[in-house]
Structures are given as structure tokens and as C-alpha cells.
C-alpha atoms as a PDB file:
ATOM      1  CA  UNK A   1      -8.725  -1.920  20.928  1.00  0.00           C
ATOM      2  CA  UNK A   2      -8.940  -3.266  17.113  1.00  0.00           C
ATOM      3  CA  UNK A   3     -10.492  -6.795  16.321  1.00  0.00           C
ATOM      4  CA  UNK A   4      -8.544  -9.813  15.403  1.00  0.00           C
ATOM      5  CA  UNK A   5      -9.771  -9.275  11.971  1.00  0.00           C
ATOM      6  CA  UNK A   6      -8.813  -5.805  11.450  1.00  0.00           C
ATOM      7  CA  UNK A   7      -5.670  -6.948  12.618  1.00  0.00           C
ATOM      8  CA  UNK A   8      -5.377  -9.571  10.275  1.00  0.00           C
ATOM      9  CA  UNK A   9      -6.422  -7.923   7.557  1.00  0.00           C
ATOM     10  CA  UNK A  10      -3.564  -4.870   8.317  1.00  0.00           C
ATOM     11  CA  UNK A  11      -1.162  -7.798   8.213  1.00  0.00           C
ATOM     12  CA  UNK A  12      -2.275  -9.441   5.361  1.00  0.00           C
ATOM     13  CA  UNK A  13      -1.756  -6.043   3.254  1.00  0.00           C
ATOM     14  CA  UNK A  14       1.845  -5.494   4.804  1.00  0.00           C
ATOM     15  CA  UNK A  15       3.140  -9.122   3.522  1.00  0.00           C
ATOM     16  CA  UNK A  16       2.178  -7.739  -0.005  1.00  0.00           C
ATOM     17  CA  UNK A  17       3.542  -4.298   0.009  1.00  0.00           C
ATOM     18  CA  UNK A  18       7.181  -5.888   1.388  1.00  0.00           C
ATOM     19  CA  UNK A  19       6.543  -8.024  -1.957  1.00  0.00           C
ATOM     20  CA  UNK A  20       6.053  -5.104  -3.639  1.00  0.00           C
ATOM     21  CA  UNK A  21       8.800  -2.953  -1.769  1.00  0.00           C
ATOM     22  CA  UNK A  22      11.798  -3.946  -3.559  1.00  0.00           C
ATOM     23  CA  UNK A  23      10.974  -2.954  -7.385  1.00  0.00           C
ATOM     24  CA  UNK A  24      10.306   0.581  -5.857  1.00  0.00           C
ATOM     25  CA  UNK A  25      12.950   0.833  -3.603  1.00  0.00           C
ATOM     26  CA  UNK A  26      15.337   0.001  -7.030  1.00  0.00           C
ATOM     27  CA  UNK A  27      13.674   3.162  -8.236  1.00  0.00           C
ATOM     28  CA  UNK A  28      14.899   5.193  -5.229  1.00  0.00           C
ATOM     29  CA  UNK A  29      11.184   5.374  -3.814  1.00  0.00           C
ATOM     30  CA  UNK A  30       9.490   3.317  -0.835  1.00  0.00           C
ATOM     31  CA  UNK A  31       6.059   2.484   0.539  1.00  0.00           C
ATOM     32  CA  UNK A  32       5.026   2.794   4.118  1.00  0.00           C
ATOM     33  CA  UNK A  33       1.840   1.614   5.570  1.00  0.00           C
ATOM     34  CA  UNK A  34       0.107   4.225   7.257  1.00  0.00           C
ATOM     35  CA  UNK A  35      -3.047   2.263   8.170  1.00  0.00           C
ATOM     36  CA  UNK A  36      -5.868  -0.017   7.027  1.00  0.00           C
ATOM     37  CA  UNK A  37      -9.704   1.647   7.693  1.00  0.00           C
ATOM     38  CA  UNK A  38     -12.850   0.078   6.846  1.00  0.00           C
ATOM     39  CA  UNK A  39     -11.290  -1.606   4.095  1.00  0.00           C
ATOM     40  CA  UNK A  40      -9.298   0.890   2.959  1.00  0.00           C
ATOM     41  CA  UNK A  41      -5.462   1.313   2.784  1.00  0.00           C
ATOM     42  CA  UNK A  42      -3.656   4.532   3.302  1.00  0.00           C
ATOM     43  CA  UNK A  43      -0.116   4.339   2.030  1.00  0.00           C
ATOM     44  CA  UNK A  44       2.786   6.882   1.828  1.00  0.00           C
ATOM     45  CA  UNK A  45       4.778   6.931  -1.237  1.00  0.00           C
ATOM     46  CA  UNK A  46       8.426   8.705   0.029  1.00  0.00           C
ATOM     47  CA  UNK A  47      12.040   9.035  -1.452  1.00  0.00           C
ATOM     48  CA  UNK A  48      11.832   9.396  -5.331  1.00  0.00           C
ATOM     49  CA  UNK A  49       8.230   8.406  -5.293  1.00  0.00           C
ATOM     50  CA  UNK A  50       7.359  11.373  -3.541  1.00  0.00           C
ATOM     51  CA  UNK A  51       6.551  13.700  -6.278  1.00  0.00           C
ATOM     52  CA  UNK A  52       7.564  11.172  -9.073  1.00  0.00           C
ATOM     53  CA  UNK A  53       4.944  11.374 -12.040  1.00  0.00           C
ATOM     54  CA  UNK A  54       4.524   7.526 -12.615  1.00  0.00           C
ATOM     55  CA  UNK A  55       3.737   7.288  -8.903  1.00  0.00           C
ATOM     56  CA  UNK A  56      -0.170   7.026  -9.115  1.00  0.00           C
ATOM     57  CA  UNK A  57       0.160   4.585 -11.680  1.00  0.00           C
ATOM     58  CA  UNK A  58       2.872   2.784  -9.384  1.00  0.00           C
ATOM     59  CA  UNK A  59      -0.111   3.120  -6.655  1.00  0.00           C
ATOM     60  CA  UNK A  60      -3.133   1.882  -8.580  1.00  0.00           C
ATOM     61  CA  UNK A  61      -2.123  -0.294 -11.244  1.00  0.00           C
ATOM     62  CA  UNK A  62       0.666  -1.954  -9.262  1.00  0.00           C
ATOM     63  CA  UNK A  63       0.763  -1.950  -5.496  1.00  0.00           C
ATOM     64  CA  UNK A  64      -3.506  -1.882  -5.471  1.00  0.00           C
ATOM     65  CA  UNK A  65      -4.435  -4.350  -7.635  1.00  0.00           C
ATOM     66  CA  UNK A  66      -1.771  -6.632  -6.070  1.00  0.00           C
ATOM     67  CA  UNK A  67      -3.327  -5.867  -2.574  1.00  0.00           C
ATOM     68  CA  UNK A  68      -6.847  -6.519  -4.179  1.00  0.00           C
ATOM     69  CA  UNK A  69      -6.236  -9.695  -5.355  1.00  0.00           C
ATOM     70  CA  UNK A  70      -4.793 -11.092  -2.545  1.00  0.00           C
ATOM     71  CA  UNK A  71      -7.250  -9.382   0.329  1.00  0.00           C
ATOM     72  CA  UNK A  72     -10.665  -8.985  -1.761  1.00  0.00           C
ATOM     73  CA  UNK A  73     -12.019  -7.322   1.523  1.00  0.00           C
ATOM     74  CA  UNK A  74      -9.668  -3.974   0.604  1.00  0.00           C
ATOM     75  CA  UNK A  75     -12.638  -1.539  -1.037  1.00  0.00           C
ATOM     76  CA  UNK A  76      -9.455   0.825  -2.154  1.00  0.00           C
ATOM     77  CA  UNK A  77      -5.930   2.129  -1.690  1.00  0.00           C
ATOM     78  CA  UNK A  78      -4.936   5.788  -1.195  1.00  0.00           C
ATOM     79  CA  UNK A  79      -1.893   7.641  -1.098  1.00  0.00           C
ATOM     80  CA  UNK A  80      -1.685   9.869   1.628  1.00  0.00           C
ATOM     81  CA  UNK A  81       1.017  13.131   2.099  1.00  0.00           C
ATOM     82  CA  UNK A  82       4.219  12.841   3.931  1.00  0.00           C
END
């Protein structure tokens, strides 16, 4: 059973990435949350993302430091494979 804040925190990191969402999804690409553990949030870059070169740079310097600045508590993002 997961805490309220762990919860929370899971949801709080979805409402960004659907702010994020759209700008990659015009790119032919999408994010999906695969989890949130100890702070740190596993992601899965599919469609045109998958394999795209820009992609890490989509992943840290975009969807990440969005994330971080609006839950601090995130110690780091990840993509994970499909």
C-alpha cells in the first residue's frame, strides 16, 4: 500500500508531464509515466521519441528540469526502455 505522499508526489509529476505532453506529441513522440521511486521518475519516451537523437536532451533539459522545479522532492528523472 503506498503513502499519501508518495501518492501525491506521483500526481504532482503527472500534471507536469501532460503540460509537457503536447510539444512532444507535435513531434510525433509521447511520454508515459512509468513510476515515481524514492524520488525518482522513470519515464518512457515512445513514438518518434523512441530512438530520436534529441530525446535525452528532450528528457533532461526539458521534461526534468520542469518536473524539478515544480516538485523539488524529485532527486532525478530517467528514461526507461519500451
Amino acid at each position: 500500500m503506498r503513502n499519501v505522499q508518495e501518492v501525491t508526489m506521483k500526481d504532482r509529476v503527472e500534471k507536469v508531464i501532460n503540460r509537457s505532453r503536447p510539444a512532444v506529441q507535435m513531434d510525433g513522440g509521447d511520454i508515459e509515466l512509468v513510476g515515481v521511486d524514492n524520488g525518482l521518475v522513470k519515464l518512457r519516451l515512445v513514438g518518434a521519441c523512441s530512438g530520436c537523437p534529441s530525446s535525452m536532451m528532450t528528457l533532461k533539459m526539458g521534461i526534468e528540469r520542469a518536473i524539478r522545479a515544480e516538485v523539488p522532492e524529485i532527486t532525478g528523472v530517467e528514461a526507461v526502455a519500451e
